[in-house]
N, C-alpha and C. Protein backbone atom coordinates (compact mmCIF):
# COMPACT_ATOMS: atom_id res chain seq x y z
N UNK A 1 48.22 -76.76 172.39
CA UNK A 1 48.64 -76.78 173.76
C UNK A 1 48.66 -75.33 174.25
N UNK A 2 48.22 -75.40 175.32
CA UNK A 2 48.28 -73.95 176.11
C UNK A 2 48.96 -73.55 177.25
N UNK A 3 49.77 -72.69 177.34
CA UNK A 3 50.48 -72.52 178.49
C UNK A 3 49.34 -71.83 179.31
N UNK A 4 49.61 -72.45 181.35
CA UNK A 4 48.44 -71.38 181.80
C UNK A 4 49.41 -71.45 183.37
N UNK A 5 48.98 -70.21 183.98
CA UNK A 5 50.09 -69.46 184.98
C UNK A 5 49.40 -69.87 185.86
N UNK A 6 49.40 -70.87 187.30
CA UNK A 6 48.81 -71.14 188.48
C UNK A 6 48.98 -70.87 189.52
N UNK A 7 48.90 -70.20 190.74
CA UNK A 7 48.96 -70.42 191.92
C UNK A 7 48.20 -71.23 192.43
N UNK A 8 49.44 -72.06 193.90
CA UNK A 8 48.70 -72.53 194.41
C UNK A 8 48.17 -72.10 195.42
N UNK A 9 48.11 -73.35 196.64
CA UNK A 9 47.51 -72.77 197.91
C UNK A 9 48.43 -71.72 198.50
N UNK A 10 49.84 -71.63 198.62
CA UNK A 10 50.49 -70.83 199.45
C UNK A 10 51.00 -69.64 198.55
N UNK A 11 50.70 -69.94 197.73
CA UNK A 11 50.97 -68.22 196.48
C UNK A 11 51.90 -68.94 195.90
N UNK A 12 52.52 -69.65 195.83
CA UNK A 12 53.50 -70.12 195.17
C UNK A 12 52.91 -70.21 193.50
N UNK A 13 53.67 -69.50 192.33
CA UNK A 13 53.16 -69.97 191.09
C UNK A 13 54.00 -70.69 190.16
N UNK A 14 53.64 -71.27 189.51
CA UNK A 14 53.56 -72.34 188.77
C UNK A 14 53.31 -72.55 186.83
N UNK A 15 54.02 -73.40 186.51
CA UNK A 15 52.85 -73.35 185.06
C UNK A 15 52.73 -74.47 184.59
N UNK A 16 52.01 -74.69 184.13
CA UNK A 16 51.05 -76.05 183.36
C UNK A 16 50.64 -75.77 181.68
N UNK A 17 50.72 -77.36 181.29
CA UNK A 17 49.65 -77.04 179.76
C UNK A 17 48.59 -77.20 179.76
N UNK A 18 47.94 -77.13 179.42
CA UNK A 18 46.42 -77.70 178.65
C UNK A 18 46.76 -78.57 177.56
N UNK A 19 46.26 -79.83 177.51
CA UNK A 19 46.45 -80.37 175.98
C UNK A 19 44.84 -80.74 175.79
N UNK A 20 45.10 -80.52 174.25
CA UNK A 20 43.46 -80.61 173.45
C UNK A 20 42.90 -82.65 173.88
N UNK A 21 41.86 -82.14 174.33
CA UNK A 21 41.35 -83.43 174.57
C UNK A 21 41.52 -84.16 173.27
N UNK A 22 41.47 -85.29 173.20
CA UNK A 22 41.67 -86.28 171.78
C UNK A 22 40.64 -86.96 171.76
N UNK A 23 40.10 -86.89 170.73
CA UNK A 23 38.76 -87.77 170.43
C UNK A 23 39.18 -89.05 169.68
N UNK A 24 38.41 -90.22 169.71
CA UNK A 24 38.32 -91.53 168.95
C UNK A 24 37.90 -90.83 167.28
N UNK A 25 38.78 -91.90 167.09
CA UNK A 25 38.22 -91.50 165.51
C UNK A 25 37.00 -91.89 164.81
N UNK A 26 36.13 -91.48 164.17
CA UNK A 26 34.86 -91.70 164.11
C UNK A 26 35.21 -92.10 162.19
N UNK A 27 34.77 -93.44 162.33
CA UNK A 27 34.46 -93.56 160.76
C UNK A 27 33.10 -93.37 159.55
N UNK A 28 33.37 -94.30 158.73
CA UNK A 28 31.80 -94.23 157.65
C UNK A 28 31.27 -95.69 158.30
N UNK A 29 29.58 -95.13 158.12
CA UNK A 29 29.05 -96.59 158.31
C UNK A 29 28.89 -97.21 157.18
N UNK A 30 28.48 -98.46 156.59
CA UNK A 30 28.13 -99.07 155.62
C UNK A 30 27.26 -98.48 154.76
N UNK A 31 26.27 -97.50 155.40
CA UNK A 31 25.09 -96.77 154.40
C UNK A 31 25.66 -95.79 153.97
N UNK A 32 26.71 -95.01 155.08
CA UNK A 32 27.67 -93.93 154.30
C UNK A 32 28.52 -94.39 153.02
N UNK A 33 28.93 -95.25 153.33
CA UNK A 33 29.89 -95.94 152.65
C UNK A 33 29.15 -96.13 151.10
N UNK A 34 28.08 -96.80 151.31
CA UNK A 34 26.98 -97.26 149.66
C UNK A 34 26.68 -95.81 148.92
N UNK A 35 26.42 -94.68 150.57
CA UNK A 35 25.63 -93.56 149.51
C UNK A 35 26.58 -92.88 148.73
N UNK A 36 28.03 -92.60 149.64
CA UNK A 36 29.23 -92.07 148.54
C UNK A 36 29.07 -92.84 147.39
N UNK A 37 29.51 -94.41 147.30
CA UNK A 37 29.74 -94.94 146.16
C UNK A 37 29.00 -94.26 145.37
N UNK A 38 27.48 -94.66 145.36
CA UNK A 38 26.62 -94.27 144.24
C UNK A 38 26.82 -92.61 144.11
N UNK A 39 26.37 -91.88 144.62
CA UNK A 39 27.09 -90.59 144.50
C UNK A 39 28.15 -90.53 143.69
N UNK A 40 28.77 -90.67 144.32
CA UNK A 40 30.25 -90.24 143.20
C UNK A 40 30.77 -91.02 142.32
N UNK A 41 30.42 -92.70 142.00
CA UNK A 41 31.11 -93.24 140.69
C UNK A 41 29.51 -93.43 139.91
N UNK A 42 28.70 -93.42 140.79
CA UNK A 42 27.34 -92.84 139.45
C UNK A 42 27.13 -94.25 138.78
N UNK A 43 27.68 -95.31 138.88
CA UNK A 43 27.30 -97.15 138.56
C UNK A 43 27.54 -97.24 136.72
N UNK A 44 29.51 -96.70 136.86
CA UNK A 44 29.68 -96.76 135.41
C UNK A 44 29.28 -95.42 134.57
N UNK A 45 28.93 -94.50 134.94
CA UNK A 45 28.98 -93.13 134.58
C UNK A 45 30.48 -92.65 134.42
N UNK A 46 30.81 -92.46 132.84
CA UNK A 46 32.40 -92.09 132.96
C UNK A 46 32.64 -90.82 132.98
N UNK A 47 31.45 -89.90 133.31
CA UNK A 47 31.79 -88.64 133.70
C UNK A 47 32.57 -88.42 135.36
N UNK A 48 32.36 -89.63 136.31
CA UNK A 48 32.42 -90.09 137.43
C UNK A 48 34.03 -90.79 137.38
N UNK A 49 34.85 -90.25 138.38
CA UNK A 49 36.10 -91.01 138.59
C UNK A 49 36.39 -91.02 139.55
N UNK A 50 37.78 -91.64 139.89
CA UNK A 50 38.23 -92.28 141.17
C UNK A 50 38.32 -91.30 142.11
N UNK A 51 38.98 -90.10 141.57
CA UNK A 51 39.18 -88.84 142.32
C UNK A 51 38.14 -88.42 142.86
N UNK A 52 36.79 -88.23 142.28
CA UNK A 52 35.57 -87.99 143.13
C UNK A 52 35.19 -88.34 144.31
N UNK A 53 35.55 -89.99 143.96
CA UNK A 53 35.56 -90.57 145.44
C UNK A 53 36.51 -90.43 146.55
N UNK A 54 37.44 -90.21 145.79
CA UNK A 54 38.06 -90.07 147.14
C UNK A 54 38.22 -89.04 147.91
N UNK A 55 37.63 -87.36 147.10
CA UNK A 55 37.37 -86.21 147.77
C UNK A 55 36.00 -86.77 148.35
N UNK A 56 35.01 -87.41 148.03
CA UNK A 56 33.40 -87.54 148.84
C UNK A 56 34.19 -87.92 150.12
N UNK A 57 34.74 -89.05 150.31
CA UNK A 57 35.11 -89.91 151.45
C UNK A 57 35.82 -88.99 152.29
N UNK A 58 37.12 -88.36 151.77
CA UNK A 58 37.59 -87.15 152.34
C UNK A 58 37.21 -86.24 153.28
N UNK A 59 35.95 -85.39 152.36
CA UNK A 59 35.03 -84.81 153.20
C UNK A 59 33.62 -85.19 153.80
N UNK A 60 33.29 -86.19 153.53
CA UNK A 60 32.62 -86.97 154.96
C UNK A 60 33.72 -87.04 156.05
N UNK A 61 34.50 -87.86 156.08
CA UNK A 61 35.24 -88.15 157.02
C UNK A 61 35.75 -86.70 158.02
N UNK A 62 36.12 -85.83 157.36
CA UNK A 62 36.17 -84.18 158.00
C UNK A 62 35.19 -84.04 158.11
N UNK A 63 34.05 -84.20 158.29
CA UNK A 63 32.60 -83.55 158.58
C UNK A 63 32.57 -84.32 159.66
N UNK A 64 32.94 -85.77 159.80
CA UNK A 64 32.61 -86.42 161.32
C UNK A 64 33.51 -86.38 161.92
N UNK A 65 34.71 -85.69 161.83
CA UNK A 65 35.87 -86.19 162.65
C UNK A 65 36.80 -84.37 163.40
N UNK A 66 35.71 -83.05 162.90
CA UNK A 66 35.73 -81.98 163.46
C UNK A 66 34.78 -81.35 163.62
């Protein structure tokens, strides 16, 4: 939020915020969704764990959502 100093028409000043526009939240599609899986649990690869996935999903989701 931003404070910002206004005058108006008669000089009179004033102050206002700015607030950050808000965006919809943007999710995974279904192909996102398949390519993490395989990516990160690897189809029974036990070098591959839960935690992987859930940092992949993590940062997809921060990659579409800033």
């Amino acid at each position: 939020m931003t404070l910002r100093i206004m005058t108006d028409a008669n000089g009179r000043r004033y102050e206002t915020y700015d607030h950050p526009i808000k965006r919809g939240w943007i999710g995974l599609t279904n192909e996102e969704v398949q390519t993490i899986w395989k990516n990160s649990i690897g189809w029974g690869d036990p070098s591959h764990d839960e935690e992987n996935l859930v940092r992949a999903i993590e940062s997809k989701l921060k990659e579409k959502n800033t």
